[in-house]
Protein backbone atom coordinates (compact mmCIF):
# COMPACT_ATOMS: atom_id res chain seq x y z
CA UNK A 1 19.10 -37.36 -3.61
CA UNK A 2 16.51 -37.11 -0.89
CA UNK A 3 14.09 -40.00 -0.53
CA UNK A 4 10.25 -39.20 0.98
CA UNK A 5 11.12 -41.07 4.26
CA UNK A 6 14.53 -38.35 4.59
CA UNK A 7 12.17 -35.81 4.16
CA UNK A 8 9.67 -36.83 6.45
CA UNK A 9 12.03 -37.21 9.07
CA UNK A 10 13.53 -34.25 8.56
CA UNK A 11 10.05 -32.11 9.41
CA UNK A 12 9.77 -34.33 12.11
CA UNK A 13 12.85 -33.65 13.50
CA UNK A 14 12.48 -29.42 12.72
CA UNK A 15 8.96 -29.90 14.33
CA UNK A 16 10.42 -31.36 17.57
CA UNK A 17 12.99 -28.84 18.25
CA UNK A 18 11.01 -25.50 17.55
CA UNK A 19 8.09 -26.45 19.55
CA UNK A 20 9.10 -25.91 22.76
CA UNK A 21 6.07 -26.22 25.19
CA UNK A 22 6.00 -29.28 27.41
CA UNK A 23 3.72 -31.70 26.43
CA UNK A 24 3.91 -30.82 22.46
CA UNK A 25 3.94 -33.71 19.96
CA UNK A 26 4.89 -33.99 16.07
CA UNK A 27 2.17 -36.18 14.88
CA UNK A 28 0.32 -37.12 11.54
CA UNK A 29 3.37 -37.16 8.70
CA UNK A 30 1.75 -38.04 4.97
CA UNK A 31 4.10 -41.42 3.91
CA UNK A 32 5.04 -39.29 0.94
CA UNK A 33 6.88 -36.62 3.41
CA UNK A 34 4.40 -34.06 3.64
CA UNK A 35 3.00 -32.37 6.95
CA UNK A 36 -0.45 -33.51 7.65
CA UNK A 37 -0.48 -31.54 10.86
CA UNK A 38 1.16 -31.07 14.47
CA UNK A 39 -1.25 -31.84 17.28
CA UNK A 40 -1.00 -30.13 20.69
CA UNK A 41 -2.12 -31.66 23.62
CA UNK A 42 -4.96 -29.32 23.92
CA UNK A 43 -6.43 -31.66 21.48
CA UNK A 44 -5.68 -28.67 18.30
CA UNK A 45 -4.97 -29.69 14.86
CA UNK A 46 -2.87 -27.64 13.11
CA UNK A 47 -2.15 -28.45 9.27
CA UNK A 48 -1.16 -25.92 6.16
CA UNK A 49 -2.17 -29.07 3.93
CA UNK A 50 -4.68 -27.95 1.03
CA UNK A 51 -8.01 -27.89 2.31
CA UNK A 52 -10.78 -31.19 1.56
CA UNK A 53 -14.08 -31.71 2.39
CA UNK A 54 -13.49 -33.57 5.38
CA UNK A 55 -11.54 -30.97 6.92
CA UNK A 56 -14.12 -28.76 8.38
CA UNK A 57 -15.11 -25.57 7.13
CA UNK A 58 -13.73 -24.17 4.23
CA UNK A 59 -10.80 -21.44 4.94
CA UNK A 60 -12.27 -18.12 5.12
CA UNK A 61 -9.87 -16.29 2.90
CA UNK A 62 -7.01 -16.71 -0.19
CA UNK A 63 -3.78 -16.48 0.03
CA UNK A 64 -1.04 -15.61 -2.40
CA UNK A 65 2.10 -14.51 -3.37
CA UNK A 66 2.19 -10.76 -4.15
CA UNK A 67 2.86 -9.17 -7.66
CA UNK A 68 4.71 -5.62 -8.79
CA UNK A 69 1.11 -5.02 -9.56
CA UNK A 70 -0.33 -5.41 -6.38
CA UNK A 71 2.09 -2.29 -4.88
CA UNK A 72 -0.46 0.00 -5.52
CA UNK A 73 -3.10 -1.97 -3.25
CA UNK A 74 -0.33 -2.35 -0.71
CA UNK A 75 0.56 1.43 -0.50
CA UNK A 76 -3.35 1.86 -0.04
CA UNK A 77 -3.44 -0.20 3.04
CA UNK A 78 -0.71 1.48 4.77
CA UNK A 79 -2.25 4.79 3.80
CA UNK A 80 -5.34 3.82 5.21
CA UNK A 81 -3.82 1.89 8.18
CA UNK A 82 -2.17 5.58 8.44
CA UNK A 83 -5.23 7.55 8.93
CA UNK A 84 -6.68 4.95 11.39
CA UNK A 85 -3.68 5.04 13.16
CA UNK A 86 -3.24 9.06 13.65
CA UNK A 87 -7.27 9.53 14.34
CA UNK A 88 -8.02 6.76 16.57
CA UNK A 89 -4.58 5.97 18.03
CA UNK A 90 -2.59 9.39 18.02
CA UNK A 91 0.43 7.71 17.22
CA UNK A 92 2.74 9.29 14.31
CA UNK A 93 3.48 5.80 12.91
CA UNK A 94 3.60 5.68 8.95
CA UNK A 95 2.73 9.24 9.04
CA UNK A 96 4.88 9.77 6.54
CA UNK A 97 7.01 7.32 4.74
CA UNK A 98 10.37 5.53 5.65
CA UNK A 99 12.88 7.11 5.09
CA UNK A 100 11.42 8.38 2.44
CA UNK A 101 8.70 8.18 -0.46
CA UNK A 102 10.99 6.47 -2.63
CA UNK A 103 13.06 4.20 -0.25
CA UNK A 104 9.70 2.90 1.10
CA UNK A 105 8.56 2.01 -2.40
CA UNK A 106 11.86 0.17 -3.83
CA UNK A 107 11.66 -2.06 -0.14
CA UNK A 108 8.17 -2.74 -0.74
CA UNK A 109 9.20 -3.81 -4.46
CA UNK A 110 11.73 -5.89 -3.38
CA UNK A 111 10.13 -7.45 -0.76
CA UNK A 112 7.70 -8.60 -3.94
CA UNK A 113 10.44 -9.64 -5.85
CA UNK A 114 11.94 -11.98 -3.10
CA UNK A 115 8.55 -13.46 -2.32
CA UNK A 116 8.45 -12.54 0.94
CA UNK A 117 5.43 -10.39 0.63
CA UNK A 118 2.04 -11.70 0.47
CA UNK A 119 -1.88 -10.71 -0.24
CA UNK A 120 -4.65 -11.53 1.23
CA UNK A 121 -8.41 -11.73 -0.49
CA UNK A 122 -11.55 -12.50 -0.19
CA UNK A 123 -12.99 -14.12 -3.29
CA UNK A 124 -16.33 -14.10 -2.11
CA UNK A 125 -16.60 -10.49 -3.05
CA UNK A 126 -16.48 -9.29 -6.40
CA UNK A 127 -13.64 -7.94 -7.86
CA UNK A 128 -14.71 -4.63 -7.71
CA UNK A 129 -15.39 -4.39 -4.12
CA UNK A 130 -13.68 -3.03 -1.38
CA UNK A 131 -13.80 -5.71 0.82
CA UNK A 132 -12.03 -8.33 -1.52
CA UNK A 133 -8.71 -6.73 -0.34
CA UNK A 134 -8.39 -8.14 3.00
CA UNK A 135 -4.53 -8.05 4.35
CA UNK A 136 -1.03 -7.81 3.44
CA UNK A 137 2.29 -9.72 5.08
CA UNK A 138 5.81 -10.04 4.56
CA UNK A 139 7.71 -12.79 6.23
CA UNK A 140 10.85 -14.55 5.46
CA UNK A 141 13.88 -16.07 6.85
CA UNK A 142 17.08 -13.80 7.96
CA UNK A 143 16.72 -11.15 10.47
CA UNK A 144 17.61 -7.10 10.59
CA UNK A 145 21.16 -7.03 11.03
CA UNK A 146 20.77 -3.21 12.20
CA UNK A 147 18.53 -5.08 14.95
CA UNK A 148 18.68 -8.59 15.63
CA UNK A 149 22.25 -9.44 17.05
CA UNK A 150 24.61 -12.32 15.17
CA UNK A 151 24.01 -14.45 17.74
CA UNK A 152 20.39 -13.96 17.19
CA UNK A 153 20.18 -14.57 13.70
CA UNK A 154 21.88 -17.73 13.64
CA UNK A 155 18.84 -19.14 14.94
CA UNK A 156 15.89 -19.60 12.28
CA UNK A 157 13.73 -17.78 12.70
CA UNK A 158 10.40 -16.55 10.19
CA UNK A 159 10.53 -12.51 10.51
CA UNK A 160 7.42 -10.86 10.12
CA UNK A 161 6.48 -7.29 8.81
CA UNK A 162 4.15 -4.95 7.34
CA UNK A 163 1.26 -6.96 8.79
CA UNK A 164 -1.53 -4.86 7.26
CA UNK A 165 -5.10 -6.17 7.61
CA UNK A 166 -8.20 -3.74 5.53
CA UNK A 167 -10.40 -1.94 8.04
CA UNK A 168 -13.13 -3.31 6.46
CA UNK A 169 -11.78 -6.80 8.09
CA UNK A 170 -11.08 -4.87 11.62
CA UNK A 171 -11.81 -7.95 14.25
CA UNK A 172 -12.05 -10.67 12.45
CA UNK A 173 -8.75 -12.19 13.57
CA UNK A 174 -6.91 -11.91 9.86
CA UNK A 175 -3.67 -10.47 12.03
CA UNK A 176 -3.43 -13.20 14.43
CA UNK A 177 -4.27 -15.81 11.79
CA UNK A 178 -1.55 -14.52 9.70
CA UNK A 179 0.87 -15.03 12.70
CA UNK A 180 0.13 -18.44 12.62
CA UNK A 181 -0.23 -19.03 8.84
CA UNK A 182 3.41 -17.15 8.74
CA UNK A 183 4.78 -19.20 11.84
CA UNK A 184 4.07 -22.46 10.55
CA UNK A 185 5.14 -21.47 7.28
CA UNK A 186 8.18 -20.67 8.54
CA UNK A 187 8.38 -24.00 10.09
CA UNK A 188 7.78 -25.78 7.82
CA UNK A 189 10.32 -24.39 4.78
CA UNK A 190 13.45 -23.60 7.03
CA UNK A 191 12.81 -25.32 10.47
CA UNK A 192 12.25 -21.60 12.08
CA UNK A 193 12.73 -21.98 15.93
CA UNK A 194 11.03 -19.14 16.28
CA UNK A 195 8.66 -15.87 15.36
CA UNK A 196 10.04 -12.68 15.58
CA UNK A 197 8.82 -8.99 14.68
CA UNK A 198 9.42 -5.36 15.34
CA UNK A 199 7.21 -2.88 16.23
CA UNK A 200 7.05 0.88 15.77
CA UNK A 201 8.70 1.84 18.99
CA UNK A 202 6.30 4.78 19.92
CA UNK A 203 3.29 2.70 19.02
CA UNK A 204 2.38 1.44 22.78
CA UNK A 205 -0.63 0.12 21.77
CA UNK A 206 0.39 -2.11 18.81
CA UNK A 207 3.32 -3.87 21.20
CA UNK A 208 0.37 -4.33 24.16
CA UNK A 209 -1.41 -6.30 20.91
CA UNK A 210 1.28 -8.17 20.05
CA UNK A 211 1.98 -9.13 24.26
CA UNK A 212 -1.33 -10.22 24.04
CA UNK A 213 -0.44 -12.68 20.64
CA UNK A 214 2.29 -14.47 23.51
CA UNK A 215 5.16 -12.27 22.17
CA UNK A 216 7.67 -11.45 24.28
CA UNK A 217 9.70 -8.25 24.60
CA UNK A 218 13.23 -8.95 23.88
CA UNK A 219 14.11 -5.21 23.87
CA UNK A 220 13.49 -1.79 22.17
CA UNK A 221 16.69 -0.47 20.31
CA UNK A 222 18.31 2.85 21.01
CA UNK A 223 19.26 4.76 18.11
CA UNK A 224 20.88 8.51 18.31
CA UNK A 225 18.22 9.39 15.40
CA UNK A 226 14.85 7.84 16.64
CA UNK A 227 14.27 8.57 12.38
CA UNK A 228 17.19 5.97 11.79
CA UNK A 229 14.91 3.33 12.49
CA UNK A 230 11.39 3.95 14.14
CA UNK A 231 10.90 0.55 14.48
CA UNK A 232 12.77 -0.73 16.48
CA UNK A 233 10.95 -2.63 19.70
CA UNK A 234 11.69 -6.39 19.03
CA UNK A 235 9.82 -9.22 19.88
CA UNK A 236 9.74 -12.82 19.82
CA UNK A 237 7.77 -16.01 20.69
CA UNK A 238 8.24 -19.71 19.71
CA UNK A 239 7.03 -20.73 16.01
CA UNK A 240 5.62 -23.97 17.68
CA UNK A 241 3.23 -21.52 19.44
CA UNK A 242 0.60 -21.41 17.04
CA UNK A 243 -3.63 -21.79 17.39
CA UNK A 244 -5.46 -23.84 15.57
CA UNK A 245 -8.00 -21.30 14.31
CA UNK A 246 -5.53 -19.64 12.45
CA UNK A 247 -4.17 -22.37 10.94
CA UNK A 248 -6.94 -23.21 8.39
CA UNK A 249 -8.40 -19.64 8.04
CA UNK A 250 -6.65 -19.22 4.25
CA UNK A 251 -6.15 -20.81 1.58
CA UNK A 252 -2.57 -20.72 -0.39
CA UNK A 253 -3.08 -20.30 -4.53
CA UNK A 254 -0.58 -19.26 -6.60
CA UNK A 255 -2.20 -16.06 -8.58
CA UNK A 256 -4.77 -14.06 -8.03
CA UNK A 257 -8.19 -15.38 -9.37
């Protein structure tokens, strides 16, 4: 049996080892073993606590597990996430489906089914609204094995994908807050060491994004069939690495209001 002070130490310990920047500090552990929050020493509070009234404004958005019946909101992002991409971009990513209608629709199923996907809403807005939807994600623990090496896997890690946010939402900072949120998630339930993604690999513009979020390139993989996998540029940064704005920007529930 695992006592509160076992567990306690045990985040403290995970905390310590992923967060690799000089400097950083595990700090503020609840005596009944829960994470209070991991200060940098930039002075940045970081905390995935449920939100008071002492802690500042309240978060922005809601977050919660998906359901089988939230597929058909999902498909509707990536269509329009499409679109944007093909008009404004002129990339061919998600121009047409992976490998196929029906392959992309069982892996976005089971991606449900695991809990590894996510929604994001706005409860502000009525229910009818476009702008309640606001974002999707799916992140999880165990890596690509067509991708990430053995080697590579054997270090936690939280894997992101099919980071999706609304264009009604364009730059508001959802996608980089749901880096964090998914970072220190992944922190916090399996120690991840890390935060790791792939990108479309003809989608320059998405990987100069992600460069931007502090990811690093590991390396784009060559396959004889681009079509075998068109996504396929990896990259990686510490979990630790998180910002504090992100970090209180949703809300977790457990079902949709």
């Amino acid at each position: 049996m695992t006592t509160s002070a076992g567990r306690t130490a045990r985040i403290a310990s995970r905390l310590a080892s992923v967060i690799l920047a000089p400097g950083v500090v595990a700090a503020g552990i609840l005596a009944a073993g829960v994470l209070a929050s991991v200060r940098l020493v930039r002075g940045i509070g970081i905390s995935r606590r449920p939100w008071t009234g002492n802690d500042g404004p309240q978060p922005v958005f809601q977050i919660r597990p998906a359901k089988i019946s939230d597929q058909k909101a999902i498909v509707g992002l990536i269509d329009e996430a499409a679109g944007w991409l093909k008009d404004e971009k002129g990339t061919d990513q998600w121009q047409r489906p992976w490998p196929n209608l029906a392959a992309r629709d069982k892996r976005i199923r089971r991606g449900i089914k695991q809990g590894r996907t996510w929604i994001v809403e706005n409860w502000a807005e009525p229910k009818v609204s476009p702008r309640r939807l606001v974002a999707t994600v799916s992140c999880g623990r165990g890596g690509n094995k067509k991708l990430w090496t053995q080697r590579e896997r054997k270090k936690e890690a939280v894997y992101i994908s099919r980071l999706i946010v609304s264009r009604e939402y364009k730059g508001s900072g959802v996608g980089a807050a749901l880096i964090n949120w998914a970072s220190l998630r992944g922190i916090e339930e399996w120690g991840a060491e890390c935060t790791r993604l792939d990108v479309w690999t003809t989608n320059l513009d998405l990987q100069a994004y992600y460069k931007g979020q502090k990811f690093e390139h590991i390396r784009t993989c060559d396959f004889a069939d681009p079509w075998e996998y068109p996504s396929a540029a990896l990259f990686q940064k510490p979990a630790g690495d998180v910002d504090a704005k992100g970090a209180n920007f949703f809300q977790e529930v457990s079902q949709a209001d």
